[in-house]
Protein backbone atom coordinates (compact mmCIF):
# COMPACT_ATOMS: atom_id res chain seq x y z
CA UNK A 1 247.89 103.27 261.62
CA UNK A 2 245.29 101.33 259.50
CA UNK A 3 244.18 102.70 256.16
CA UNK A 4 240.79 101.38 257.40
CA UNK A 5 237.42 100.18 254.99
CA UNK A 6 234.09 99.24 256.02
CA UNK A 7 232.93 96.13 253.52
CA UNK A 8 229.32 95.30 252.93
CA UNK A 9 226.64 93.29 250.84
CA UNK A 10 222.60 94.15 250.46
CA UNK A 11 220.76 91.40 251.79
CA UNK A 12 217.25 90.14 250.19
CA UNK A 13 215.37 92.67 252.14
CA UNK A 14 217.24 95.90 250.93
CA UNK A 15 219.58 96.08 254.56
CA UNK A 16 223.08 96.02 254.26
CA UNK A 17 225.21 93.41 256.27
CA UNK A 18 228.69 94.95 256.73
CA UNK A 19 231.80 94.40 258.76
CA UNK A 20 235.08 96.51 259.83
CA UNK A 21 238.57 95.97 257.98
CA UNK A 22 241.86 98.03 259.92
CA UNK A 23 244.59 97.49 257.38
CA UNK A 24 244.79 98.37 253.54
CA UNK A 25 241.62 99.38 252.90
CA UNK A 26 242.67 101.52 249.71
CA UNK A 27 241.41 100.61 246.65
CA UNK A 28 244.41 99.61 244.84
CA UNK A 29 245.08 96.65 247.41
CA UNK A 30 240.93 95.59 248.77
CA UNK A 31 239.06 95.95 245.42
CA UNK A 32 241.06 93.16 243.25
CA UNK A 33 240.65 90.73 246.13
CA UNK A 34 237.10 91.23 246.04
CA UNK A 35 236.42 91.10 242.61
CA UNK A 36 238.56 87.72 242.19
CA UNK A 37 238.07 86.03 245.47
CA UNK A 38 234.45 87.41 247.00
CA UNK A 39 232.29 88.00 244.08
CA UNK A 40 229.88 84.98 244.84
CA UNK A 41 227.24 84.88 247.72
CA UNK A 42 228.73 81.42 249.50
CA UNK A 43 232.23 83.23 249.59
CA UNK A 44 230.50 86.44 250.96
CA UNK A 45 229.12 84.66 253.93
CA UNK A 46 231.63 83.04 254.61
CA UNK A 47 233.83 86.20 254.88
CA UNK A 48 231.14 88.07 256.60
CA UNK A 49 230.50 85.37 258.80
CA UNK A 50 233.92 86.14 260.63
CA UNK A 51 232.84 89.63 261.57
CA UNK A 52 235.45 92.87 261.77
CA UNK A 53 238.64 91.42 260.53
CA UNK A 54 242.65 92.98 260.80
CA UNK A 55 242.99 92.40 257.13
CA UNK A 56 241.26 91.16 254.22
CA UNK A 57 243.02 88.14 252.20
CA UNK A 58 242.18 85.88 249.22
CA UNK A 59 242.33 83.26 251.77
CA UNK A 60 240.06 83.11 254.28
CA UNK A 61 241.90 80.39 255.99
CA UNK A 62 241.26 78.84 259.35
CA UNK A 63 241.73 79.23 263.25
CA UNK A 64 245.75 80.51 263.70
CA UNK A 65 247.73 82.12 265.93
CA UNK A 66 247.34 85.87 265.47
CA UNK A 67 251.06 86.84 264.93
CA UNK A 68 252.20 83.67 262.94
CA UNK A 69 249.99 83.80 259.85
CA UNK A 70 250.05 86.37 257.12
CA UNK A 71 249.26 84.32 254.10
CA UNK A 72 245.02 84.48 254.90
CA UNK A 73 242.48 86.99 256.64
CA UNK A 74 243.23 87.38 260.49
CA UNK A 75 239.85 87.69 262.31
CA UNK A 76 239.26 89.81 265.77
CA UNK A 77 236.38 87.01 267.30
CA UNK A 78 238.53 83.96 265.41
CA UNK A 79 242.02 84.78 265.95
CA UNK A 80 241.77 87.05 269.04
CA UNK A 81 238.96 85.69 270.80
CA UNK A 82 237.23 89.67 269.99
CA UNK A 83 233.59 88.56 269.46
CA UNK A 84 231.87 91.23 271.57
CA UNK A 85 230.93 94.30 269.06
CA UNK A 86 233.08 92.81 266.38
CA UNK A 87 230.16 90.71 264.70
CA UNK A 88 228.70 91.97 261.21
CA UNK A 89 226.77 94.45 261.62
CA UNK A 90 223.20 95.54 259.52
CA UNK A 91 222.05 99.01 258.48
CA UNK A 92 218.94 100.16 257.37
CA UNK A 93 220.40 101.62 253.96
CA UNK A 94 223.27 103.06 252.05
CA UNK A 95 223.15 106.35 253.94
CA UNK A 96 223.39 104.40 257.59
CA UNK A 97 226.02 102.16 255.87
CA UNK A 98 228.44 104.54 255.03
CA UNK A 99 227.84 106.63 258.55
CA UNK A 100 228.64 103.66 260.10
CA UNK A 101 231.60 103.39 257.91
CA UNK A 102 232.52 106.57 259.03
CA UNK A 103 232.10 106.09 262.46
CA UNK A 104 234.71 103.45 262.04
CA UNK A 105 237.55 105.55 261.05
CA UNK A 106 237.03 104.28 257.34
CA UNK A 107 238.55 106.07 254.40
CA UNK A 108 236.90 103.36 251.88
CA UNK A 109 233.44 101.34 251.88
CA UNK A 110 232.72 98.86 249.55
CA UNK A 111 229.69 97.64 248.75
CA UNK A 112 228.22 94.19 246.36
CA UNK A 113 225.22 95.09 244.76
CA UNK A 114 224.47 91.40 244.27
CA UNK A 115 226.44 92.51 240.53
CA UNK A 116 229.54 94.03 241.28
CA UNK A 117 231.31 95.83 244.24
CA UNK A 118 230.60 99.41 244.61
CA UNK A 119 233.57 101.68 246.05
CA UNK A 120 232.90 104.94 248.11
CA UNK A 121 236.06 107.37 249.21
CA UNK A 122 235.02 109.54 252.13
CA UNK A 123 235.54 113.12 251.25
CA UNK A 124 235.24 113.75 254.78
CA UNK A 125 232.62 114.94 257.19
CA UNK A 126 230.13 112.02 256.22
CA UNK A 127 230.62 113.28 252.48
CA UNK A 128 231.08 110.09 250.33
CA UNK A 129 231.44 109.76 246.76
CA UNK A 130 231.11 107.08 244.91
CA UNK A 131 234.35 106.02 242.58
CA UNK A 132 234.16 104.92 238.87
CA UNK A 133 236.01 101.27 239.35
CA UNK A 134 235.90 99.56 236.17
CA UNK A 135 238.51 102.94 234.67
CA UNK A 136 240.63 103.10 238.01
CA UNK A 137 240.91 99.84 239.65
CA UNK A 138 241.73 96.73 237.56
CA UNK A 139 241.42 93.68 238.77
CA UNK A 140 244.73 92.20 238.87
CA UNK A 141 245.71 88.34 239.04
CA UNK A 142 248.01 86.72 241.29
């Protein structure tokens, strides 16, 4: 089983543009990857335009066999031929973001701020709480 993260940027209009990750979606492993590889809008799009993804990666890599190819992100519509309900999906706000986050099974959202990424834990029961991440998570470099 999945530690499982819903990851999402606020668009122009004030909507938020998210998609689904399954594996290692705790802090310790998602948030440096963001902050080093995904903290500019071309590399956002370009990870958001895969939709829901198995994993998240510094390396967003290319088309691959799904099984053979741990060393960049696997995508459900690239890899797997998913692309029905697995494309990015927008919500309205924060609130609807992180219900749909929790809808997911997700223990973790993050969300950029057009600044920095935001983290949320779920407390459970749609109760969210929004972490402190420059004192708990340092970016690390690989």
């Amino acid at each position: 089983m999945g530690t499982r993260s819903r990851i999402g940027y606020i668009l122009p209009s004030g909507r938020i543009r998210s998609i689904y990750c399954h594996w290692d979606g705790y802090p310790e492993h998602q948030y440096p990857i963001l902050t080093e590889s995904y903290s500019n809008s071309d590399r956002i799009r370009e990870l958001f335009d895969l939709g829901d993804i198995s994993n998240l990666h510094e390396n967003i890599g290319s088309k691959h066999d799904w099984k053979d190819k741990n060393d960049c992100i696997n995508a459900y519509g690239r890899e797997r031929g998913e692309h029905e309900g697995t494309e990015a999906q927008i919500s309205t706000n924060r609130e609807e973001f992180l219900r749909l986050a929790g809808n997911t099974g997700g223990g973790w959202a993050y969300l950029w701020n057009g600044k920095k990424w935001l983290v949320f834990e779920n407390q459970g029961s749609y109760n969210w709480k929004q972490k402190k991440t420059k004192d708990v998570w340092t970016p690390i470099k690989t």
